[in-house]
C-alpha atoms as a PDB file:
ATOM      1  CA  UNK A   1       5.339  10.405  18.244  1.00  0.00           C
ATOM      2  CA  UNK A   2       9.241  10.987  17.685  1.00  0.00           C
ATOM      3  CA  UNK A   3       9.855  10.136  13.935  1.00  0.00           C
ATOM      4  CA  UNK A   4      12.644   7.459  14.585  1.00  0.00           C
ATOM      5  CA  UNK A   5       9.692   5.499  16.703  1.00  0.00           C
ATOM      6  CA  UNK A   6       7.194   6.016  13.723  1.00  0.00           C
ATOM      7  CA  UNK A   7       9.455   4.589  11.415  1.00  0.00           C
ATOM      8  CA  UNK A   8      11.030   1.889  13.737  1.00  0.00           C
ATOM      9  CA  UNK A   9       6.682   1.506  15.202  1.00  0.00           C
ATOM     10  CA  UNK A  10       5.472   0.751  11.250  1.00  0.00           C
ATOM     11  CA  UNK A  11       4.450  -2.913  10.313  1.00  0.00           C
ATOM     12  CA  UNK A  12       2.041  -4.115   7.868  1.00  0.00           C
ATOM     13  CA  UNK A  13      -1.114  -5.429   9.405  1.00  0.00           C
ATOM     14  CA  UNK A  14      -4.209  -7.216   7.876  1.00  0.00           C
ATOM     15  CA  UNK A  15      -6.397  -7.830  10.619  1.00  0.00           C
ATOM     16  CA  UNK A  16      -8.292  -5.191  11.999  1.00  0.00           C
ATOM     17  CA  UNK A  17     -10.757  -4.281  14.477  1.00  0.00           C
ATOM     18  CA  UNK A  18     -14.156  -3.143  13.256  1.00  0.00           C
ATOM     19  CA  UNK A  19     -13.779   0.432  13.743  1.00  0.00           C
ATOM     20  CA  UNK A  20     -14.471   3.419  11.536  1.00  0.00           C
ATOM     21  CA  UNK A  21     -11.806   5.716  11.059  1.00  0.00           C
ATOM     22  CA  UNK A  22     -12.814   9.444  12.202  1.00  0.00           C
ATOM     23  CA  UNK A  23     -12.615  11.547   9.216  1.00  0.00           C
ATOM     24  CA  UNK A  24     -10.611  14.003  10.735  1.00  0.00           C
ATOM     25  CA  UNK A  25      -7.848  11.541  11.017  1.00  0.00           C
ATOM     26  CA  UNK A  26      -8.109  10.824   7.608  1.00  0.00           C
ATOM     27  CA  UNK A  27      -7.699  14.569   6.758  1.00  0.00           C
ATOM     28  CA  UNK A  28      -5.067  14.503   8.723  1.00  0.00           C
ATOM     29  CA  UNK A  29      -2.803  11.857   7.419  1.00  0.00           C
ATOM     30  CA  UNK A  30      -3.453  12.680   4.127  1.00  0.00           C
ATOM     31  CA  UNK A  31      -2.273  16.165   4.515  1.00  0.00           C
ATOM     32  CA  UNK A  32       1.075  14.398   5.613  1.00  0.00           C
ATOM     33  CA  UNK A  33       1.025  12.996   2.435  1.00  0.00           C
ATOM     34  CA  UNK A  34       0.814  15.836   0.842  1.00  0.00           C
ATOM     35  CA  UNK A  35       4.148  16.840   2.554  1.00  0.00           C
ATOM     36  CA  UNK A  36       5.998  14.389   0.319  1.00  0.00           C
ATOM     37  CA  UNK A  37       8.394  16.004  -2.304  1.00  0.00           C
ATOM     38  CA  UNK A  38       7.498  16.031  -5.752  1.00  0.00           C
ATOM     39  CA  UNK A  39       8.527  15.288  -9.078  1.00  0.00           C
ATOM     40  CA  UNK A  40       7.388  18.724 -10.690  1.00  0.00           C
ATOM     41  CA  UNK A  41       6.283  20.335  -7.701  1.00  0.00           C
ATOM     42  CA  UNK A  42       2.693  20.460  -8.080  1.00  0.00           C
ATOM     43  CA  UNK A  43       1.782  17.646  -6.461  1.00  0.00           C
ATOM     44  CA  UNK A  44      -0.702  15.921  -8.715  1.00  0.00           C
ATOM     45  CA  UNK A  45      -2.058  13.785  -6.231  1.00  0.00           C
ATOM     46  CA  UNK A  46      -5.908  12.932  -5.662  1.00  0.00           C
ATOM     47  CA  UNK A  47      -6.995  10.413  -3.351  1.00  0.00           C
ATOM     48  CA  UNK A  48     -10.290   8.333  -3.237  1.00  0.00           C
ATOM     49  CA  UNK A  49     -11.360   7.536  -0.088  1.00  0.00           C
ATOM     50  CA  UNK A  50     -13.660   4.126   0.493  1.00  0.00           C
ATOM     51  CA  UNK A  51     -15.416   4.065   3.520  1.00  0.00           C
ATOM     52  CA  UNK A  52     -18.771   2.077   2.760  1.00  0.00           C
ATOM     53  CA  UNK A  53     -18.537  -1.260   2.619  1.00  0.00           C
ATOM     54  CA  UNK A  54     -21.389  -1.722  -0.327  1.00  0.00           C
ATOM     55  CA  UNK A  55     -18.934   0.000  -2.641  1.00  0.00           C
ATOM     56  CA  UNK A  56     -15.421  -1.804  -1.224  1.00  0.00           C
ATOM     57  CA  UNK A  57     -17.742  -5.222  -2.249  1.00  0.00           C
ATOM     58  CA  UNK A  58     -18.156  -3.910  -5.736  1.00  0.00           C
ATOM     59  CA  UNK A  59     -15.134  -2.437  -6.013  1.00  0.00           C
ATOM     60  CA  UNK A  60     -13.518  -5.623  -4.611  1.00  0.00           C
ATOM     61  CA  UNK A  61     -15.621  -8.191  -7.087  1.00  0.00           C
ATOM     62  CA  UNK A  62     -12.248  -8.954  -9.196  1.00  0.00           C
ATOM     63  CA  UNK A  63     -10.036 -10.085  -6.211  1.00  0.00           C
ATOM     64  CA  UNK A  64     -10.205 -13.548  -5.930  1.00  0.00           C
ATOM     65  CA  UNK A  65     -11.650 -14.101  -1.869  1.00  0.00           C
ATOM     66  CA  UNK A  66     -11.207 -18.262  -2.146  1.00  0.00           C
ATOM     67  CA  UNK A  67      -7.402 -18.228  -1.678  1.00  0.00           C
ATOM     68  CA  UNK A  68      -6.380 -20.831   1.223  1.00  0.00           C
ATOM     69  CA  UNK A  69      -3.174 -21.698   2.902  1.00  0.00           C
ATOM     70  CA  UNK A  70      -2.808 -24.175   0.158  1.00  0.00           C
ATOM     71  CA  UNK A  71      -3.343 -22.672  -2.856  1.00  0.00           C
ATOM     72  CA  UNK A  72      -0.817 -19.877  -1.145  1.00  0.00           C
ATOM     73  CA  UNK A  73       1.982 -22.170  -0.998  1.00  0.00           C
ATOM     74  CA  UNK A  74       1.400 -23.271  -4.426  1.00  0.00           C
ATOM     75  CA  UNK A  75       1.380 -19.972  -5.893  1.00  0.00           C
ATOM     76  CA  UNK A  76       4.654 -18.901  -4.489  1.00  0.00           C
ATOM     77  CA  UNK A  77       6.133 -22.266  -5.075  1.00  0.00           C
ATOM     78  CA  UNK A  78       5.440 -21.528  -8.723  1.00  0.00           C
ATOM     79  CA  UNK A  79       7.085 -18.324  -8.129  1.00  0.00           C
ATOM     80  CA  UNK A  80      10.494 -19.955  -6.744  1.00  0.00           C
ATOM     81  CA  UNK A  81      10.466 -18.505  -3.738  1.00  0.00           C
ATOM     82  CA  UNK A  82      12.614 -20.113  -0.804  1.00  0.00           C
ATOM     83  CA  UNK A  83      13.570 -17.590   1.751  1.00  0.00           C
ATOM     84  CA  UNK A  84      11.560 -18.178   5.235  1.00  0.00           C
ATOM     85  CA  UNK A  85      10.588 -14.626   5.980  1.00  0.00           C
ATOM     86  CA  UNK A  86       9.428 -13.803   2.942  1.00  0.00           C
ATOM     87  CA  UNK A  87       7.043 -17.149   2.065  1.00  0.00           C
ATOM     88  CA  UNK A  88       5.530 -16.498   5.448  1.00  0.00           C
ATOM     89  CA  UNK A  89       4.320 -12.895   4.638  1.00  0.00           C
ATOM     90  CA  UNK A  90       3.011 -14.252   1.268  1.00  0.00           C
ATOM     91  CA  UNK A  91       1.318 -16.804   2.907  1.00  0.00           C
ATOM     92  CA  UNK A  92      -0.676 -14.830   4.890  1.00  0.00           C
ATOM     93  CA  UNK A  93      -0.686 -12.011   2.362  1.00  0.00           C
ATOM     94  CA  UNK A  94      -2.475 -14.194  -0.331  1.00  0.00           C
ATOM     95  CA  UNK A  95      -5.240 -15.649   1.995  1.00  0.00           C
ATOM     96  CA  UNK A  96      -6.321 -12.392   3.015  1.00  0.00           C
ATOM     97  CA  UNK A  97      -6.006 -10.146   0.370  1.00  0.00           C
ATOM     98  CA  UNK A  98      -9.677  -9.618  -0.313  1.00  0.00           C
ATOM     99  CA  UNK A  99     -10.848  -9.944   3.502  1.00  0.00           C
ATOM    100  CA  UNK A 100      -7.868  -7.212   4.372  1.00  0.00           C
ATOM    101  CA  UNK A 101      -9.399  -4.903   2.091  1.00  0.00           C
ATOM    102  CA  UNK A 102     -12.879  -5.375   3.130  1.00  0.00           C
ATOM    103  CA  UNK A 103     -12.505  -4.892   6.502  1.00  0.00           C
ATOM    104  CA  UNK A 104     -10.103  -2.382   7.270  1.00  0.00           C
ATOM    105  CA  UNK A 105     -11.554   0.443   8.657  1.00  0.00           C
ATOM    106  CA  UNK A 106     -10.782   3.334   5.380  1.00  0.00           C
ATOM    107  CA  UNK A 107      -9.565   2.105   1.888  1.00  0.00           C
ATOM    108  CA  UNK A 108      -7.520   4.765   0.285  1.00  0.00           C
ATOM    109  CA  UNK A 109      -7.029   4.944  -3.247  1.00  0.00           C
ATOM    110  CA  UNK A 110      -4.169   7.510  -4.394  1.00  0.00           C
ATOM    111  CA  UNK A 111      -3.583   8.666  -7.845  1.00  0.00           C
ATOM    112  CA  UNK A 112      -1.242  10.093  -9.583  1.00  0.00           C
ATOM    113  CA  UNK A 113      -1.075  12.343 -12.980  1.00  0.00           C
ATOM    114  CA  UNK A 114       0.679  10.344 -15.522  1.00  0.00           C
ATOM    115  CA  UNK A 115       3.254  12.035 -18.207  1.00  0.00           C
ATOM    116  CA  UNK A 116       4.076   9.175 -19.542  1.00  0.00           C
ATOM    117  CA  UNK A 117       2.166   5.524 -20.328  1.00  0.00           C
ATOM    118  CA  UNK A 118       3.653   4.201 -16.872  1.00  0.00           C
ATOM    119  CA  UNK A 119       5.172   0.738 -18.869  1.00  0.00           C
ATOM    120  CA  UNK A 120       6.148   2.722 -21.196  1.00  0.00           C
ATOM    121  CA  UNK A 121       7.995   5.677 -20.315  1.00  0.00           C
ATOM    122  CA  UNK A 122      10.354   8.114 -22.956  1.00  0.00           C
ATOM    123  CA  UNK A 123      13.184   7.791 -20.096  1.00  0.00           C
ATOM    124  CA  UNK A 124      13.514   6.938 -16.345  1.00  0.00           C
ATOM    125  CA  UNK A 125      12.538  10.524 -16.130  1.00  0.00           C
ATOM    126  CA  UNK A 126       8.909   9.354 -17.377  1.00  0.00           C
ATOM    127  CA  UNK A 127       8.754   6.959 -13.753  1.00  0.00           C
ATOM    128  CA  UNK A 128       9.073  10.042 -11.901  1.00  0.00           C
ATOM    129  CA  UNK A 129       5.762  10.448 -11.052  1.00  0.00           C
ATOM    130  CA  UNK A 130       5.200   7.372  -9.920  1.00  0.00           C
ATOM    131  CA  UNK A 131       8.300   8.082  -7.360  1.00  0.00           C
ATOM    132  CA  UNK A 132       6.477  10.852  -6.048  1.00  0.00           C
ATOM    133  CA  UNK A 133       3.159   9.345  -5.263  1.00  0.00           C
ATOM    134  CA  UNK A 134       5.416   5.977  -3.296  1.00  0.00           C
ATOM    135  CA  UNK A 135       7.098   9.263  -1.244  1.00  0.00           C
ATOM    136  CA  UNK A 136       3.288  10.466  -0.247  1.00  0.00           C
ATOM    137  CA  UNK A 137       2.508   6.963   0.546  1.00  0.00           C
ATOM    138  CA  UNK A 138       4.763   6.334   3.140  1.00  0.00           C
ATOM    139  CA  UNK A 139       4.367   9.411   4.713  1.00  0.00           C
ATOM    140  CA  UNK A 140       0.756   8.264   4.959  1.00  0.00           C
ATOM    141  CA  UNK A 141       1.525   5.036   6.446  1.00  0.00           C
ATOM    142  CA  UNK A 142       3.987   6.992   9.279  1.00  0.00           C
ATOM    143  CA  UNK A 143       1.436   9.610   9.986  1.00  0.00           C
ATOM    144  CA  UNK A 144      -0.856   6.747  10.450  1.00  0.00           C
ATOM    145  CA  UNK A 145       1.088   4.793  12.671  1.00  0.00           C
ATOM    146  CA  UNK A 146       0.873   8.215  15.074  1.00  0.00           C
ATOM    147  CA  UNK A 147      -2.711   7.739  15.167  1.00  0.00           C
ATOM    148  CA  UNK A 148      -2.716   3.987  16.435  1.00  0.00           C
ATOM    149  CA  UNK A 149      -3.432   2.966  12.745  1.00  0.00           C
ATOM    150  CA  UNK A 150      -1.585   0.560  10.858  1.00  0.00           C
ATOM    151  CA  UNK A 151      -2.281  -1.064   7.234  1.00  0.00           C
ATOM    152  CA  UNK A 152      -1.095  -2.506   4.333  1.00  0.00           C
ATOM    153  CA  UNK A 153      -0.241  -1.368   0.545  1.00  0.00           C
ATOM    154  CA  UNK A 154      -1.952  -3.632  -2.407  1.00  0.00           C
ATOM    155  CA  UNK A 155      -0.797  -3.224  -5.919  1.00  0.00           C
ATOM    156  CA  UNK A 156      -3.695  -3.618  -8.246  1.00  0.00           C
ATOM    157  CA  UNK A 157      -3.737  -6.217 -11.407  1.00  0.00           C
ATOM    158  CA  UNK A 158      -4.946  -4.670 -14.560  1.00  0.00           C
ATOM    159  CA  UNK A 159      -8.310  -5.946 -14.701  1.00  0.00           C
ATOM    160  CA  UNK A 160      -8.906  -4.535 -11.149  1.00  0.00           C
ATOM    161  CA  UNK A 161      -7.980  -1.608 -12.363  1.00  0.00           C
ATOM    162  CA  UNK A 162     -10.064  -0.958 -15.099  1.00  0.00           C
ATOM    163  CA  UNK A 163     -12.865  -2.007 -12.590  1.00  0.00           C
ATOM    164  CA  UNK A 164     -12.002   0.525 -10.398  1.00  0.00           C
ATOM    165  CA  UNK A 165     -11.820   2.945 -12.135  1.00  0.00           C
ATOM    166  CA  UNK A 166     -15.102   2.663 -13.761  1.00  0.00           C
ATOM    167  CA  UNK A 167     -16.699   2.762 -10.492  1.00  0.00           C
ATOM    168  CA  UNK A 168     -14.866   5.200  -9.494  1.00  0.00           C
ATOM    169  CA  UNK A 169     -14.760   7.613 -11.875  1.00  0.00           C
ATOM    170  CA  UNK A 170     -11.114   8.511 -11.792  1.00  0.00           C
ATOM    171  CA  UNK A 171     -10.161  10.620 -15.328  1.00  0.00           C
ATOM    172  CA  UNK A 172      -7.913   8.584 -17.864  1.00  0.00           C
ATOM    173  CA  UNK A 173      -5.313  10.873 -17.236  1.00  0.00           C
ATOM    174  CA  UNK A 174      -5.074   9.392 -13.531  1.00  0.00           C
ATOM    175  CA  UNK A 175      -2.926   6.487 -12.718  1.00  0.00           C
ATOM    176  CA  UNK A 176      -3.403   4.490  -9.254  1.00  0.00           C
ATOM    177  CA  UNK A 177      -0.418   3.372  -7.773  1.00  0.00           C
ATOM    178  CA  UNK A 178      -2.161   0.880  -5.065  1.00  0.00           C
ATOM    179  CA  UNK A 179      -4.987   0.205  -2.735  1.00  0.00           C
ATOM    180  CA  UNK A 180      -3.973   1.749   0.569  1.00  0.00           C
ATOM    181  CA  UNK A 181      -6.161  -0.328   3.631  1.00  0.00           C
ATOM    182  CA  UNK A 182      -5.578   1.328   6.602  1.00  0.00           C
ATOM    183  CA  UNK A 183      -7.131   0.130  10.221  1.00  0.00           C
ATOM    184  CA  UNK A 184      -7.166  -0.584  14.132  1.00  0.00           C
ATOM    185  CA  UNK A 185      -5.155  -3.503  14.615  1.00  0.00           C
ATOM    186  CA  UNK A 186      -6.841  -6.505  16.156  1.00  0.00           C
ATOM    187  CA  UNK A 187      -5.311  -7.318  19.738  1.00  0.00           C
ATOM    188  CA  UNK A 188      -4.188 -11.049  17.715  1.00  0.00           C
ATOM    189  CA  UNK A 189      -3.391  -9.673  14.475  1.00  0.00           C
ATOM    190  CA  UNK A 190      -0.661 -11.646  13.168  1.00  0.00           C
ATOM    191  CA  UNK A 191       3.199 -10.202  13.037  1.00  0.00           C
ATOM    192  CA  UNK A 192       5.484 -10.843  10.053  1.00  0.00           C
ATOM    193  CA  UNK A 193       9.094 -11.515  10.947  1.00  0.00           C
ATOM    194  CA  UNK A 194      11.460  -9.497   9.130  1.00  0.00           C
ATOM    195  CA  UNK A 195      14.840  -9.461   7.662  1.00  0.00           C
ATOM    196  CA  UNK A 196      16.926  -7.032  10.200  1.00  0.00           C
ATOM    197  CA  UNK A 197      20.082  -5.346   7.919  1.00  0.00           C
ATOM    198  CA  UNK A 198      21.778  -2.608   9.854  1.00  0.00           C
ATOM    199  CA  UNK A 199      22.564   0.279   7.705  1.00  0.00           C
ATOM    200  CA  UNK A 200      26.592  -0.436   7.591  1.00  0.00           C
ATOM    201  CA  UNK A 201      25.584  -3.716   5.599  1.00  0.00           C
ATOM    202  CA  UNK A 202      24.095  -1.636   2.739  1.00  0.00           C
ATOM    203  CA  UNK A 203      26.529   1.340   2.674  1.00  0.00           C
ATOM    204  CA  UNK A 204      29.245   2.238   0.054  1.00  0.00           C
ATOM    205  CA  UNK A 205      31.679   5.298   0.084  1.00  0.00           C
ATOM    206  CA  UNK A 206      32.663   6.491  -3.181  1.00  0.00           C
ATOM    207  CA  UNK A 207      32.069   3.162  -5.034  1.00  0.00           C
ATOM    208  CA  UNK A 208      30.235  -0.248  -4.710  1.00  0.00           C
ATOM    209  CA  UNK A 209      32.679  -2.274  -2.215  1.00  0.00           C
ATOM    210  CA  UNK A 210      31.805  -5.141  -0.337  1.00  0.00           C
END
């Protein structure tokens, strides 16, 4: 796949088939993660990969799976939010959260080597980690998209991350970033409408203009 259609192809989904995920796939868009720049050059990276569901439902046990469309809409009504787009992917988002993660075909886990407590960095130079892993991350999700696999990023709360990494196992020293659920798209899975901005909206030469 051309990398323009990758890029333009990529959409977060959150209903998938029931399909494993050949492992050789994984290998392979992990290894196009690994192609992401980074920070110090080392590329600190280890990733955790989740394929048995017995572990995703211990792993899992903190999220709470109750979540309906209206306890959605009151959550992000307590959050202010108003824009059309972005309610309706939060909507969907919240309700599914734990069932997303349970049933997508791999769960990856990344982490990163911290130099810095990540909320508490010396300098923005601290977060640079942190940049690195997001830069392996998408070049998961793209390499993924060439295989017919789509998914959907999940940012951890604190508790769930102390849980995880009990079961787990991952060292101290190791910081994860998000759950990455990655799967075959169900033939209904539901589409998100986005905000289209061309590039010439966003773009300033020499100095912020408008």
């Amino acid at each position: 796949m051309d990398v323009y259609e990758a890029i333009y192809s990529r959409r977060t989904v959150r209903d998938f088939k029931e399909k494993e995920i050949d492992i050789e796939i994984i290998k392979r868009i992990i290894d196009a993660g690994l192609r992401a720049p980074s920070n110090n050059h080392m590329r600190e990276w280890e990733f955790i990969i989740i394929d048995e569901k017995s572990v995703k439902l211990k792993i899992f046990s903190k999220i709470n799976v109750n979540n309906n469309e209206e306890d959605a809409i009151r959550i992000i009504d307590s959050w202010g939010l108003i824009d059309e787009y972005q309610r309706e992917m939060y909507i969907d988002a919240i309700q599914k959260r734990y069932q997303t993660l349970l049933n997508a075909g791999c769960i990856i886990i990344p982490c990163f080597r911290l130099i810095d407590p990540i909320l508490k960095p010396k300098n923005l130079s601290g977060l640079n980690p942190l940049a690195s892993i997001w830069c392996c991350i998408e070049n998961i999700l793209l390499a993924a998209v060439n295989e017919g696999i789509y998914g959907v990023t999940r940012v951890p709360v604190d508790t769930e991350i102390i849980h995880l990494k009990e079961i787990t196992c991952i060292p101290n020293e190791y910081e994860i970033p998000c759950y990455i659920a990655l799967g075959y798209p169900n033939e209904n899975a539901k589409r998100i409408s986005q905000h289209l901005v061309s590039a010439k909206e966003r773009m300033h030469f020499n100095k912020w203009s408008r």
